[in-house]
Protein backbone atom coordinates (compact mmCIF):
# COMPACT_ATOMS: atom_id res chain seq x y z
CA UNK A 1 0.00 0.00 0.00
CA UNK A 2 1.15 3.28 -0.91
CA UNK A 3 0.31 7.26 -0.47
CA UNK A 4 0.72 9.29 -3.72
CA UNK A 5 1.03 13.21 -3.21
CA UNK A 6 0.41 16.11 -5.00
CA UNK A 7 3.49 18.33 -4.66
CA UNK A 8 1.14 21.34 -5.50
CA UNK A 9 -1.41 21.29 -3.27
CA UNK A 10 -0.47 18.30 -0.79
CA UNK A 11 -3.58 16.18 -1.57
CA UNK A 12 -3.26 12.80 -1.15
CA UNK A 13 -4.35 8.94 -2.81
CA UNK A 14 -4.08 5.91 -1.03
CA UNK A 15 -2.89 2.74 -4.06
CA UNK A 16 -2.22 -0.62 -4.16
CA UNK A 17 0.61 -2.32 -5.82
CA UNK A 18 2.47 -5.44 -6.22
CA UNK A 19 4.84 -3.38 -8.60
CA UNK A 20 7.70 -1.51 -7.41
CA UNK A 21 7.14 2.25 -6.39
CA UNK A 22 9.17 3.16 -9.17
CA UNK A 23 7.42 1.53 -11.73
CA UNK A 24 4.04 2.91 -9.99
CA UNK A 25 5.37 6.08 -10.66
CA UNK A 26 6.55 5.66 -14.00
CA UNK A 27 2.94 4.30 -14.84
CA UNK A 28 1.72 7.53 -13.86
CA UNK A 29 4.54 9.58 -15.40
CA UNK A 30 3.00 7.84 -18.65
CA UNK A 31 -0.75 8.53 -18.01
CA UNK A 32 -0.09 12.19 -17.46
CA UNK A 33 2.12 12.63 -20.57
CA UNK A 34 -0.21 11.00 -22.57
CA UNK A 35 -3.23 12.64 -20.87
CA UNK A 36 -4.86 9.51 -20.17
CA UNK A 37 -6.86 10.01 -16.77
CA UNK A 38 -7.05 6.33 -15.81
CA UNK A 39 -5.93 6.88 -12.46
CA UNK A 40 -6.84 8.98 -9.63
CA UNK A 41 -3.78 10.74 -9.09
CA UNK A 42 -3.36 11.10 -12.97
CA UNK A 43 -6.67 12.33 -13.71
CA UNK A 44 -5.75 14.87 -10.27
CA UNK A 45 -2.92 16.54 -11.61
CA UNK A 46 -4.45 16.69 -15.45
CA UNK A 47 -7.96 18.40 -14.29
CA UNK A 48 -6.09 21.08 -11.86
CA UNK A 49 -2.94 21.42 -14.14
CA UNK A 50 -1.07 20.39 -11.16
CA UNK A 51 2.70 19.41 -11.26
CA UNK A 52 4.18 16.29 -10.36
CA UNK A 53 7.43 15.23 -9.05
CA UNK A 54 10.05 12.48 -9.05
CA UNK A 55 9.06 8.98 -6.98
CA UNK A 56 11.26 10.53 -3.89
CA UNK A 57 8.48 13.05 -3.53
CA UNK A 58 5.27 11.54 -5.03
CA UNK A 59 4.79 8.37 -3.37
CA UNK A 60 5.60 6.55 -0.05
CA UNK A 61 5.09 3.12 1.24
CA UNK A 62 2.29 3.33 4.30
CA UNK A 63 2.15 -0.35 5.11
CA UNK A 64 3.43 -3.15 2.86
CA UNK A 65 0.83 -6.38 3.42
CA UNK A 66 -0.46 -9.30 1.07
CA UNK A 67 -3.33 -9.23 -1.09
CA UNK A 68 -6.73 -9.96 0.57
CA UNK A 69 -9.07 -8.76 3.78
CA UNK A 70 -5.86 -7.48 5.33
CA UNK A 71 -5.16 -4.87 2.90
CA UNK A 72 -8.65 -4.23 2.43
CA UNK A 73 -8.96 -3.40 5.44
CA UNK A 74 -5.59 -0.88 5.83
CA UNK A 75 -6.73 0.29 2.53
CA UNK A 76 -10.31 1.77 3.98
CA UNK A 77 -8.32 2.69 7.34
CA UNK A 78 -5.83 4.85 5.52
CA UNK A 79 -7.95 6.67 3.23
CA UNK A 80 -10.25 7.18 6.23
CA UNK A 81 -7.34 8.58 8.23
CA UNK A 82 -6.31 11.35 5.24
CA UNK A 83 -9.49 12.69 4.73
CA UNK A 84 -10.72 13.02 7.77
């Protein structure tokens, strides 16, 4: 599980990989380039014109865990937590 951030305005999107957070990144490198909104931190920075940084300061690990009710569960908790 991971926490992507806008480095304009701070907000935040809780993910879920099994890919590296590199690869994450460069994922949404590519949907932004090509403006292809398929994900919600992509479709984010297209819609506000927003800018977006290198994986050092766009997304951080909040709680690596396997597949299933576990991460579910962390998932719901975490996105709970950073919009509350």
């Amino acid at each position: 599980m991971y926490k992507s951030k806008c480095i304009t305005c701070n907000r935040s999107h809780v993910g879920r990989t099994g890919r590296s957070l590199g690869i994450r990144h460069k994922g949404y490198t590519r949907y932004i380039k090509i403006n292809n909104p398929v994900s919600a931190y992509a479709l984010h920075v297209l819609n506000n014109k927003h800018e977006y940084g290198n994986v050092e300061r766009t997304i951080k690990i909040l709680k690596p865990c396997n597949k299933g009710v576990k991460m579910n569960f962390f998932v719901s908790f975490f996105i709970y937590i950073l919009h509350k």
